[in-house]
C-alpha atoms as a PDB file:
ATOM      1  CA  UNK A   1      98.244  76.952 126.517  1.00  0.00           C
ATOM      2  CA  UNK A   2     100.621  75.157 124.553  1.00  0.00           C
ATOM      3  CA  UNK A   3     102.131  76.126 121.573  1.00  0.00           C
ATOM      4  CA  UNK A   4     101.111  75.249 118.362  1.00  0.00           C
ATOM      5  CA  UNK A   5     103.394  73.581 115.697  1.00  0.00           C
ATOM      6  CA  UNK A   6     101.706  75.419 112.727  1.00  0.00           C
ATOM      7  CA  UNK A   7     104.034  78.167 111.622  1.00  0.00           C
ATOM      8  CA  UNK A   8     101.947  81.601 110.455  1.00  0.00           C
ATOM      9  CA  UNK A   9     103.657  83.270 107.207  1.00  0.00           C
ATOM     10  CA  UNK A  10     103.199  85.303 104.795  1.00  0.00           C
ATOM     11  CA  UNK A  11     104.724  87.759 102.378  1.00  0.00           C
ATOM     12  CA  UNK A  12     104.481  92.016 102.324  1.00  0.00           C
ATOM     13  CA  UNK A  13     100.739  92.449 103.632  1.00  0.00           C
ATOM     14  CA  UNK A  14     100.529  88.842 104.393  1.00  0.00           C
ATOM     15  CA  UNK A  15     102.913  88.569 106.440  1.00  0.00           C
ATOM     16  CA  UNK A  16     101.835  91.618 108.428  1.00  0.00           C
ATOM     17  CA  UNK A  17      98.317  90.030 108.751  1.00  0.00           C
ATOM     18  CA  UNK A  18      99.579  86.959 110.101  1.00  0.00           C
ATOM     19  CA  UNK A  19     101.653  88.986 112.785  1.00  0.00           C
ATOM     20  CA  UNK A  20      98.303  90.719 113.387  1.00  0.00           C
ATOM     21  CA  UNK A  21      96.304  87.706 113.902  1.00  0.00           C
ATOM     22  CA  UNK A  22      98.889  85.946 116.209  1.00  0.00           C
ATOM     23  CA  UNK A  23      99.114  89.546 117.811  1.00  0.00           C
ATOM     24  CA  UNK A  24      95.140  89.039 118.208  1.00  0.00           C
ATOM     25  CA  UNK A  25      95.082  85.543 119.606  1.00  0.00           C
ATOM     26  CA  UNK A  26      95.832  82.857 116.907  1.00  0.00           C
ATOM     27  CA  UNK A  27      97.980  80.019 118.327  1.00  0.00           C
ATOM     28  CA  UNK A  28     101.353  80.207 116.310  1.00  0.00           C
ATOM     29  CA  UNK A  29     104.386  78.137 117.072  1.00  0.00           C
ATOM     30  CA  UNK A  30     106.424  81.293 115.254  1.00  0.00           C
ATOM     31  CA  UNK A  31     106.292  83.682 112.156  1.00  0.00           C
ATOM     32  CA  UNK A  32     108.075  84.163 109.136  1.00  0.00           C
ATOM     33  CA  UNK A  33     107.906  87.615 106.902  1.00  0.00           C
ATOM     34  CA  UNK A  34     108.889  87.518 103.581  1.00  0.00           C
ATOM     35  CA  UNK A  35     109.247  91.668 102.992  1.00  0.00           C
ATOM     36  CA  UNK A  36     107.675  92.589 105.946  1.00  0.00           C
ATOM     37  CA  UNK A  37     106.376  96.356 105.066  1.00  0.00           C
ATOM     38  CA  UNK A  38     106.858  98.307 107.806  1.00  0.00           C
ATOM     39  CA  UNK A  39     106.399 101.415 106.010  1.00  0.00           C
ATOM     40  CA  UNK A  40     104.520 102.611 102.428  1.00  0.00           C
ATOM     41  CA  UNK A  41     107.235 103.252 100.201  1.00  0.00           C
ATOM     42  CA  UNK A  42     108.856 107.043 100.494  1.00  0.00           C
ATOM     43  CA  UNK A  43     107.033 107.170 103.740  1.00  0.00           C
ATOM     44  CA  UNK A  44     109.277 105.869 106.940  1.00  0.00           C
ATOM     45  CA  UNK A  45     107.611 107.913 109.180  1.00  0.00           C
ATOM     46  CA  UNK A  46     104.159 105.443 109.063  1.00  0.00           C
ATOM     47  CA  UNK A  47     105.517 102.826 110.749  1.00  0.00           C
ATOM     48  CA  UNK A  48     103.627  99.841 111.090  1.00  0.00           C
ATOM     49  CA  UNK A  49     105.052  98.265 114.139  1.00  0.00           C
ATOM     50  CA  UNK A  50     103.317  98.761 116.943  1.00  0.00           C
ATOM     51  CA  UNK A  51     101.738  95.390 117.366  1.00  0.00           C
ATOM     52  CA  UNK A  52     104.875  93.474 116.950  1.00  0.00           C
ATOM     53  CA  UNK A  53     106.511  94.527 120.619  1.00  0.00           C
ATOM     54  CA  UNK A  54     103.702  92.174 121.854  1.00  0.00           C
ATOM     55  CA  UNK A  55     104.763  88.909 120.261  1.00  0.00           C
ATOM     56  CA  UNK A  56     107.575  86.889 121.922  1.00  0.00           C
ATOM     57  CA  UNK A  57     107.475  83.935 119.616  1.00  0.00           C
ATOM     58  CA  UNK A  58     110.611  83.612 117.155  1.00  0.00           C
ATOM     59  CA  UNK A  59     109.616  85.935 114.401  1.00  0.00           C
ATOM     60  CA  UNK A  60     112.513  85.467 111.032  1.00  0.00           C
ATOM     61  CA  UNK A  61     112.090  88.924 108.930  1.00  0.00           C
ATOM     62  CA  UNK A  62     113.632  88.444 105.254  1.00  0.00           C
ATOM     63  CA  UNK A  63     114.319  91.519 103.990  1.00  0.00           C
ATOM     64  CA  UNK A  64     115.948  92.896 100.842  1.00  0.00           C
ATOM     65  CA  UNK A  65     118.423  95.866 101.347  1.00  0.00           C
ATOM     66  CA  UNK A  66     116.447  97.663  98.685  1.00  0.00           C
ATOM     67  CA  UNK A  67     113.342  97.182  99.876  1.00  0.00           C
ATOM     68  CA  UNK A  68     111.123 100.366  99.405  1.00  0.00           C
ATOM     69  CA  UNK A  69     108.853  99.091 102.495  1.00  0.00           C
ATOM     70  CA  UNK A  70     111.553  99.277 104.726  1.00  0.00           C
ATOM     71  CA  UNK A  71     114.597 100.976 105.764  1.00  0.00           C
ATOM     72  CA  UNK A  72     117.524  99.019 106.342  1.00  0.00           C
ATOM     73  CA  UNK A  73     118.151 101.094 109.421  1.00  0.00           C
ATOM     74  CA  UNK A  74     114.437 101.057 110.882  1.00  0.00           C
ATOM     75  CA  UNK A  75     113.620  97.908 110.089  1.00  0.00           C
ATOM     76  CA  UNK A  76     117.273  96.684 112.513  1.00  0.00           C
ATOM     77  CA  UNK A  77     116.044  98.715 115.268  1.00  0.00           C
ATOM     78  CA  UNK A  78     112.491  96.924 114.787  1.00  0.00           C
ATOM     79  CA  UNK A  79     113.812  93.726 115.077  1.00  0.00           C
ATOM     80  CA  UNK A  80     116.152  95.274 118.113  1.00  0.00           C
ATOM     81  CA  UNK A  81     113.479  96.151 120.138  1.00  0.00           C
ATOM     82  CA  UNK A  82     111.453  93.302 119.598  1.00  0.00           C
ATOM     83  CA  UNK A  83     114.554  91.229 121.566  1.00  0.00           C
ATOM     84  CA  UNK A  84     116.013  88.142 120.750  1.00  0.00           C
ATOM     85  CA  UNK A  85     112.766  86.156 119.501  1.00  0.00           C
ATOM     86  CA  UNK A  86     113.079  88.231 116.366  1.00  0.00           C
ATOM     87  CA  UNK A  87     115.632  87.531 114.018  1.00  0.00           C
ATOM     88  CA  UNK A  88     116.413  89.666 110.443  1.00  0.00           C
ATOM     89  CA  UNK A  89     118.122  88.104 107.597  1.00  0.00           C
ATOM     90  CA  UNK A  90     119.239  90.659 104.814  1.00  0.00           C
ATOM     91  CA  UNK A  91     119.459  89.318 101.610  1.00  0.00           C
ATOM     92  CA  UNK A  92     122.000  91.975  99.318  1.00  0.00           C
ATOM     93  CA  UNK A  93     120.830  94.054  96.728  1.00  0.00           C
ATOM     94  CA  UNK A  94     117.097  92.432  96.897  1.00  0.00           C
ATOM     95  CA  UNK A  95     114.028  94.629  96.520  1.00  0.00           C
ATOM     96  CA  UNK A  96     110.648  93.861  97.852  1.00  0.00           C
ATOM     97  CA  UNK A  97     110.760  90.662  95.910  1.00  0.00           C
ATOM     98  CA  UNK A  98     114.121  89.913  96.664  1.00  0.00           C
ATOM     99  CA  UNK A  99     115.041  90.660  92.583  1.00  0.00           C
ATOM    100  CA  UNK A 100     118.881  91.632  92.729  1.00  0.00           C
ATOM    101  CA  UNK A 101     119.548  93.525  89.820  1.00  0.00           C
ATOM    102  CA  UNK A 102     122.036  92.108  87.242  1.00  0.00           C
ATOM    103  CA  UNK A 103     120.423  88.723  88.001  1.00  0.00           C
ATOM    104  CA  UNK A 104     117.842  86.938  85.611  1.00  0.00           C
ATOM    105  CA  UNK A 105     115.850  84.861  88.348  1.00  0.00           C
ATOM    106  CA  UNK A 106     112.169  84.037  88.302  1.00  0.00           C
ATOM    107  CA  UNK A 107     110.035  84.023  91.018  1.00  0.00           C
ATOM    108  CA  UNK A 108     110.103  80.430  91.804  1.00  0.00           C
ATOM    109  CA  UNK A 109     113.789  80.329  91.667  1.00  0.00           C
ATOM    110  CA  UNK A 110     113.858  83.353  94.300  1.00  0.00           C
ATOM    111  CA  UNK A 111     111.452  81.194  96.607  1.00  0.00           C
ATOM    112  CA  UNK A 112     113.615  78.635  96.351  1.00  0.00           C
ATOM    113  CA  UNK A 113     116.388  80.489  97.307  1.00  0.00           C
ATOM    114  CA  UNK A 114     115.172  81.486 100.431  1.00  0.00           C
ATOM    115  CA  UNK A 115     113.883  78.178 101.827  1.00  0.00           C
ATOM    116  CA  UNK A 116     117.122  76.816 103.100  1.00  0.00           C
ATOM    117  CA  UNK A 117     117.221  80.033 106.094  1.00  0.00           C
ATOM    118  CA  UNK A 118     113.338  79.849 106.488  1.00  0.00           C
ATOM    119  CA  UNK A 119     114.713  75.995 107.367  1.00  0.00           C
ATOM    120  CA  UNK A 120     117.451  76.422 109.631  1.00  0.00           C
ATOM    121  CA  UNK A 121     115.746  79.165 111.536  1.00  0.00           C
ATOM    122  CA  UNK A 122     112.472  76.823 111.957  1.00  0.00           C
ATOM    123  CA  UNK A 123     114.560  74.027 112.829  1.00  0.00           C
ATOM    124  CA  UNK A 124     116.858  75.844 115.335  1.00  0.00           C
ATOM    125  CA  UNK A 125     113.316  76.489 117.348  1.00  0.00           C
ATOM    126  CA  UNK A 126     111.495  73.926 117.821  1.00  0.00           C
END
């Protein structure tokens, strides 16, 4: 059929439901992950990937480098695997909710900050 313009979301476990429900049918024109959690914390051997492989709409994963949910290093050969639909953005020193230490920035302010490359990458696919 053809593909929707609505855009699925969502960040840590939201995210990973929307890539579950696109995964299980929902019409999706892509998917954005705000800390996608690939793994519990400490744990990198629980992946929670397979169901990804299956997707070939563009998929943007924003990570922090300090994320606890995922490895750097898995979470690169994730997105490698997946092919070129998928598309990982690092963003230095962030933790699951993208706090960089040494910086003093709310929640909103981190949102913000992270619009502009949800933009381009939306934009670039349509």
């Amino acid at each position: 059929g053809d593909k929707g313009q609505l855009w699925a979301a969502g960040k840590s476990f939201g995210g990973r439901m929307a890539s579950m429900a696109v995964a299980d049918g929902m019409d999706a024109a892509g998917l954005v992950y705000l800390g996608y959690p690939l793994h519990p914390p400490g744990k990198p051997e629980k992946l929670r990937d397979a169901h990804l492989y299956g997707l070939t709409l563009p998929m943007l994963f924003l990570q922090g480098t300090r994320d606890t949910f995922a490895t750097p290093e898995l979470l690169r050969d994730v997105v490698s695997r997946i092919g070129k639909s998928a598309v990982l953005e690092c963003i230095e020193g962030g933790d699951h909710s993208f706090a960089v230490p040494g910086t003093k920035r709310g929640a909103a302010e981190i949102g913000a900050s992270l619009a502009p490359a949800v933009a381009e990458f939306m934009r670039n696919r349509r």
